[in-house]
N, C-alpha and C. Protein backbone atom coordinates (compact mmCIF):
# COMPACT_ATOMS: atom_id res chain seq x y z
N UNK A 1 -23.56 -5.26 -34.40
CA UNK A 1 -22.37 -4.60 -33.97
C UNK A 1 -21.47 -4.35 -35.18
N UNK A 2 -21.10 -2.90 -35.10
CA UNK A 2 -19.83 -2.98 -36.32
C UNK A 2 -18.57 -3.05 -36.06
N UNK A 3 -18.00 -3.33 -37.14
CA UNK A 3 -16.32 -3.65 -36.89
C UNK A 3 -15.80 -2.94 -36.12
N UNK A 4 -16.14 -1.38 -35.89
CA UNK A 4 -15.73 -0.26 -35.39
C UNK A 4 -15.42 -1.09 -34.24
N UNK A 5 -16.93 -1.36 -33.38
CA UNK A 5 -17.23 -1.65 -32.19
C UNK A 5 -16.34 -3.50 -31.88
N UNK A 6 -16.13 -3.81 -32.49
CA UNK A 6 -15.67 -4.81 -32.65
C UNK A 6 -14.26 -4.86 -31.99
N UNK A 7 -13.80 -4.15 -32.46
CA UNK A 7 -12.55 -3.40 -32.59
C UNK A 7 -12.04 -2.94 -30.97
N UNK A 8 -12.89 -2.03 -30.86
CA UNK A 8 -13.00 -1.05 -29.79
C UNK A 8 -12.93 -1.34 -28.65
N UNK A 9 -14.01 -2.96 -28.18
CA UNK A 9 -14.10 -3.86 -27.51
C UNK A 9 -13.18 -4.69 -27.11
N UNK A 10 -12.28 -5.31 -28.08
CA UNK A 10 -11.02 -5.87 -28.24
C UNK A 10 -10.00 -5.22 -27.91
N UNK A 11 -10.12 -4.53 -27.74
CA UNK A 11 -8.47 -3.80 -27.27
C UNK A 11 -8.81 -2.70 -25.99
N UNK A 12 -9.79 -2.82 -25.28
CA UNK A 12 -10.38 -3.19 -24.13
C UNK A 12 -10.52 -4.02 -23.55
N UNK A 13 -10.36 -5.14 -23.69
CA UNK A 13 -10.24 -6.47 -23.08
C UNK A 13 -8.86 -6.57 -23.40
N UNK A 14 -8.05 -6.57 -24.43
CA UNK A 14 -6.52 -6.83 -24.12
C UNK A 14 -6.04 -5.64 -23.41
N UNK A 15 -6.46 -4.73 -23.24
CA UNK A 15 -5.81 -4.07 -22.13
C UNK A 15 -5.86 -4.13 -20.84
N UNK A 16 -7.60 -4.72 -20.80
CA UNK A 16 -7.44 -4.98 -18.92
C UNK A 16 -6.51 -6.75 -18.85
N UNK A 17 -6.47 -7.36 -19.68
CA UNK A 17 -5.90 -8.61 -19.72
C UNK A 17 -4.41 -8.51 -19.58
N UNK A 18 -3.91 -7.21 -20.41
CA UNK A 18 -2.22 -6.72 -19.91
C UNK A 18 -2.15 -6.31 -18.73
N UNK A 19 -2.76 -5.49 -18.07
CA UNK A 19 -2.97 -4.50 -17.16
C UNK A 19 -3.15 -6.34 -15.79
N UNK A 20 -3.95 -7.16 -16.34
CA UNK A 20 -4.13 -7.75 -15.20
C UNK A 20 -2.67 -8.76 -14.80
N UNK A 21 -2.11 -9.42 -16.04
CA UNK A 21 -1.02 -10.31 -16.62
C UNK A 21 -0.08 -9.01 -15.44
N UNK A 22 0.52 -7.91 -15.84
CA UNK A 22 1.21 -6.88 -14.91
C UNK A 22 0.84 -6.68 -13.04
N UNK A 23 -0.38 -6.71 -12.90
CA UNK A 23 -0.94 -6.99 -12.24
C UNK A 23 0.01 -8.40 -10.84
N UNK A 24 -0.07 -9.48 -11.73
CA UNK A 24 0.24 -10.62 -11.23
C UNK A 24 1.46 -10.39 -11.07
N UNK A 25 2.06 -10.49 -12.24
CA UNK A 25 3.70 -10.67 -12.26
C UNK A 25 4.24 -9.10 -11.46
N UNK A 26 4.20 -8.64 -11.35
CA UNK A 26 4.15 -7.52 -10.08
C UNK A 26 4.52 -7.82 -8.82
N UNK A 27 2.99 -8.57 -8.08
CA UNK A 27 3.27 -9.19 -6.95
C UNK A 27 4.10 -9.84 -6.25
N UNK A 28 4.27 -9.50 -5.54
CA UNK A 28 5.55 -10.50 -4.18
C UNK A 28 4.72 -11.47 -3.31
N UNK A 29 5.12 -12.36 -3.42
CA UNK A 29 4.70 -13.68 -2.47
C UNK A 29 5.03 -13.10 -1.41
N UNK A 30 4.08 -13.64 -0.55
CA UNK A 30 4.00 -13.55 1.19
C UNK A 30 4.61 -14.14 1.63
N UNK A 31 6.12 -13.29 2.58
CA UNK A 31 7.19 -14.28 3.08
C UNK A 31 6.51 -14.61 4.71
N UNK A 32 5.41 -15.50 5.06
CA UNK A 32 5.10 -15.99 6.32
C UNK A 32 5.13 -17.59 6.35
N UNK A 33 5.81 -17.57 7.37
CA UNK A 33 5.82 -19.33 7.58
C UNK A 33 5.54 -19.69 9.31
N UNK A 34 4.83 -20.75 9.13
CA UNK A 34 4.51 -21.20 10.71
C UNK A 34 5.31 -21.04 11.69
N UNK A 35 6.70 -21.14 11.31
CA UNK A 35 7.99 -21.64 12.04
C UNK A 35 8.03 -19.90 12.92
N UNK A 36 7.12 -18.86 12.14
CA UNK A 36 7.49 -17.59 13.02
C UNK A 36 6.89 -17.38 13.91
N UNK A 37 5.43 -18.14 14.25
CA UNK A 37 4.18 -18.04 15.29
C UNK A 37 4.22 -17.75 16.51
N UNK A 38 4.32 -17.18 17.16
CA UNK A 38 5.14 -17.39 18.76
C UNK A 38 3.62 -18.20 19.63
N UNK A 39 3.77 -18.83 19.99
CA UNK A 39 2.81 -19.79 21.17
C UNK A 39 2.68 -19.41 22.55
N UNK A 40 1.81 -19.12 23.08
CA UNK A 40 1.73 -18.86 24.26
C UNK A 40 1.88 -20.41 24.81
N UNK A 41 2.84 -19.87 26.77
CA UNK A 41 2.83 -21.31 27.42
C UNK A 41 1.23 -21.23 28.07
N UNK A 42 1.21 -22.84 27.34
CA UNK A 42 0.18 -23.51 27.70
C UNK A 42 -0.41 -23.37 29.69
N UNK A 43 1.26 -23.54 30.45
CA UNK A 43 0.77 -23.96 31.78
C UNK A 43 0.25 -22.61 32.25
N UNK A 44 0.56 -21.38 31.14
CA UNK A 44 0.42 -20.18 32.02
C UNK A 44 -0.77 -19.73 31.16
N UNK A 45 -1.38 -20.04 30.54
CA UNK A 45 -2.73 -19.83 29.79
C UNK A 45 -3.82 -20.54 30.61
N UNK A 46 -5.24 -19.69 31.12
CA UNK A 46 -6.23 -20.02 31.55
C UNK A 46 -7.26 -19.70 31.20
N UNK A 47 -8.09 -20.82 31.36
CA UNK A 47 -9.16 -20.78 30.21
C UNK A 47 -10.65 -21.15 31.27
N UNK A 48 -11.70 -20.94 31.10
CA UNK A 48 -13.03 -20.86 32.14
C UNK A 48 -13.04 -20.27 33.37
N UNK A 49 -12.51 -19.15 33.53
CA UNK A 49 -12.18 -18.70 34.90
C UNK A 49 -13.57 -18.19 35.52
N UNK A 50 -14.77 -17.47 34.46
CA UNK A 50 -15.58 -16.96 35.38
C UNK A 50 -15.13 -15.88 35.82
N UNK A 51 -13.99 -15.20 35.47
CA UNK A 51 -13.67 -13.90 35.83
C UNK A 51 -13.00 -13.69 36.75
N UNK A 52 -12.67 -15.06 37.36
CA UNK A 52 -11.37 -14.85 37.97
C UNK A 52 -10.03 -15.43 37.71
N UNK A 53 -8.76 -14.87 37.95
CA UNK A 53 -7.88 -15.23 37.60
C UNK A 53 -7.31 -16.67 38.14
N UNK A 54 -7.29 -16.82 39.35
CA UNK A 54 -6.82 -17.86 39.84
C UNK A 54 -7.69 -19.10 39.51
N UNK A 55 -8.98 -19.27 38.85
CA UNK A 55 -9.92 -20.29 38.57
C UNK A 55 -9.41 -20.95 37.78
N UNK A 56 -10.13 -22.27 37.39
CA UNK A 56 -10.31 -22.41 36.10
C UNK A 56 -9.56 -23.37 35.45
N UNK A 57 -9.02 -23.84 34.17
CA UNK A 57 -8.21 -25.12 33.98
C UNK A 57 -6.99 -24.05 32.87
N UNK A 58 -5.77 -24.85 33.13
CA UNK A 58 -4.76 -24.32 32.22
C UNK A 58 -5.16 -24.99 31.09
N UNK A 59 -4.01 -24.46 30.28
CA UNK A 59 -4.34 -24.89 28.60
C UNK A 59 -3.90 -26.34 28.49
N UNK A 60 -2.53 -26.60 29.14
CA UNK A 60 -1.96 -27.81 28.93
C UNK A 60 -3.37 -29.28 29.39
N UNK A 61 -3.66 -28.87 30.57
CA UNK A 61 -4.78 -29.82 30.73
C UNK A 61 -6.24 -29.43 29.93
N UNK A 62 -6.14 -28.83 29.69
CA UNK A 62 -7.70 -28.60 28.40
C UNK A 62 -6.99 -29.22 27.45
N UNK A 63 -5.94 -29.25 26.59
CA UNK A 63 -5.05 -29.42 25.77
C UNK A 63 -5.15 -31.26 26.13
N UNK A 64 -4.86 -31.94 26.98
CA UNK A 64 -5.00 -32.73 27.04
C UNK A 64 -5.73 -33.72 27.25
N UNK A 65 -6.97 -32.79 27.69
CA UNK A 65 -8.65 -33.82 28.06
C UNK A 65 -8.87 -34.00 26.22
N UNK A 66 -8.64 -32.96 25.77
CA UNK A 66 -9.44 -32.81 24.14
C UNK A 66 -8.83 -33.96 23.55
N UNK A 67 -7.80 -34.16 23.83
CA UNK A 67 -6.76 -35.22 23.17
C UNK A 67 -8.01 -36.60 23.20
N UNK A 68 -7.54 -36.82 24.99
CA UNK A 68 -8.81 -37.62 25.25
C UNK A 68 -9.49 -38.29 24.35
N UNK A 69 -10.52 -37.27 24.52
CA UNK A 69 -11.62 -37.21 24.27
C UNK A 69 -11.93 -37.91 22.65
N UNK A 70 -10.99 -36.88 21.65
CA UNK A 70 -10.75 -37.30 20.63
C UNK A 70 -10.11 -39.02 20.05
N UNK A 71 -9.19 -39.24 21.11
CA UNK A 71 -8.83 -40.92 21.39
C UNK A 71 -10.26 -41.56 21.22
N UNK A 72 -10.89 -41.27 22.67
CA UNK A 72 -12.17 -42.07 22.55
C UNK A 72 -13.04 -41.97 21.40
N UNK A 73 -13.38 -41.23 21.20
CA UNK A 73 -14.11 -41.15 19.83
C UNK A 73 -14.04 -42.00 18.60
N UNK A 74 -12.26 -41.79 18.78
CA UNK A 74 -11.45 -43.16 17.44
C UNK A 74 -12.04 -44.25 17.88
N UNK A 75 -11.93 -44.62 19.28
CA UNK A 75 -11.90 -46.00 19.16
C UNK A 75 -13.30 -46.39 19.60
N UNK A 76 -14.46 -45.42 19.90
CA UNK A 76 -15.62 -45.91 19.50
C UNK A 76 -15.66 -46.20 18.29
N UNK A 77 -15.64 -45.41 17.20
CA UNK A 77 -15.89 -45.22 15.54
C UNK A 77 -15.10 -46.71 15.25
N UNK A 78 -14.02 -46.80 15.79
CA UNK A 78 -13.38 -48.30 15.25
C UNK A 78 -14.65 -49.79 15.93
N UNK A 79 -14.95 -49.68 17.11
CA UNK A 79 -15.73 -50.46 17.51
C UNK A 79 -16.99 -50.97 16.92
N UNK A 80 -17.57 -49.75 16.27
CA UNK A 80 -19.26 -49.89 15.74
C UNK A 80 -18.60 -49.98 14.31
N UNK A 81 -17.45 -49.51 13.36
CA UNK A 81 -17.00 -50.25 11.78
C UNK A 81 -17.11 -51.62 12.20
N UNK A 82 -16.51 -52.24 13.36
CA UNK A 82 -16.07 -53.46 13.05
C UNK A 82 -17.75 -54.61 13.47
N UNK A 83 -18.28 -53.85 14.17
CA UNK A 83 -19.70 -54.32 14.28
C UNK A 83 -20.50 -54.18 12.84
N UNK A 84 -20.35 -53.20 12.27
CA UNK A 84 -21.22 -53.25 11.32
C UNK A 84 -20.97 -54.46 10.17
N UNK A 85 -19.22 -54.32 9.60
CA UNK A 85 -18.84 -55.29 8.93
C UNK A 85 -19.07 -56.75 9.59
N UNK A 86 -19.43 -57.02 10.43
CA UNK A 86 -19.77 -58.40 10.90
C UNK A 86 -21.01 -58.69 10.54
N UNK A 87 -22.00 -57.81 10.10
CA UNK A 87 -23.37 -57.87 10.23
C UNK A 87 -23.68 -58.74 8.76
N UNK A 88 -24.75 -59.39 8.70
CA UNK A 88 -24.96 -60.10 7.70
C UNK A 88 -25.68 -59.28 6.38
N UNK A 89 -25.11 -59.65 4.94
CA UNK A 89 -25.39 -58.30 3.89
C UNK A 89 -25.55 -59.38 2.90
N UNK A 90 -26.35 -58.45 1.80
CA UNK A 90 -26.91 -59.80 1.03
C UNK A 90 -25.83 -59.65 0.05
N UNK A 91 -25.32 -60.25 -1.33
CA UNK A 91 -23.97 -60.65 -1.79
C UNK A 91 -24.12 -59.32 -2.11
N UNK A 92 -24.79 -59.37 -3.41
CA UNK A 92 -25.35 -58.06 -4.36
C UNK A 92 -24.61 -56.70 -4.04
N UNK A 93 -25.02 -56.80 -3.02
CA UNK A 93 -24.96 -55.17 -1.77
C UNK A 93 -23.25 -55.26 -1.66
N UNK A 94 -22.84 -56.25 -1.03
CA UNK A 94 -21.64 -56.48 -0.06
C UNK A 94 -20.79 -56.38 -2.24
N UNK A 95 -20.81 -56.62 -3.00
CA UNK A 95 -20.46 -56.56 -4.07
C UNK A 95 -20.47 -55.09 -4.82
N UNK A 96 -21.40 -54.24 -4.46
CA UNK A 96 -21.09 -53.15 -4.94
C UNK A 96 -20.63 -52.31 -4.16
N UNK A 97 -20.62 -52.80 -2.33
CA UNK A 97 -19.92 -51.93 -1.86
C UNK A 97 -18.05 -52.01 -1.55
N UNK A 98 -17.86 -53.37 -2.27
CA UNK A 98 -16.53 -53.63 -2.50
C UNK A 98 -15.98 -52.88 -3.83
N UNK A 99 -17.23 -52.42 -4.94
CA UNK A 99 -17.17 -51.85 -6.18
C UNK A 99 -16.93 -50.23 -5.78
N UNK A 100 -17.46 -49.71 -4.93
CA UNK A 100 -17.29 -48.08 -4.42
C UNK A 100 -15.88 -48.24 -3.35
């Protein structure tokens, strides 16, 4: 490659590098925040109808089985940790997993 090209290359790259630097500083941040979301009511939202309107479960109680559901889950997952840590481990093991 000659200097020419050297050259030529370089101030092709600082130009898309200005061009990009302009680019940025240009931009306007996105004025959206959660606080603008509007929510549909839950009691008047229905969900599995099967195609009919009057069927089916509102949101608030889907909304609240999931809750549930999710509860239970915790406190299986807490039940079988605390089974496992009871279980007998040889030092070695129980030593490097106090090390991680």
């Amino acid at each position: 490659m000659t200097i020419d090209q050297n050259r030529r290359r370089f101030r092709a790259t600082s130009a898309a590098a200005v061009m990009f630097l302009l680019i940025l500083a240009a931009a306007t941040p996105a004025q959206a925040s959660e606080a603008n979301l509007v929510l549909p009511n839950l009691e008047q939202a229905r969900f599995f109808t099967g195609g009919d309107a009057q069927g089916g479960v509102d949101g608030k109680t889907l909304l609240t089985w999931g809750l549930a559901i999710c509860l239970a889950g915790l406190v299986f997952g807490l039940i079988i940790y605390e089974h496992l840590r009871k279980l007998p481990v040889h030092r070695s093991m129980l030593e490097v997993s106090e090390l991680i």
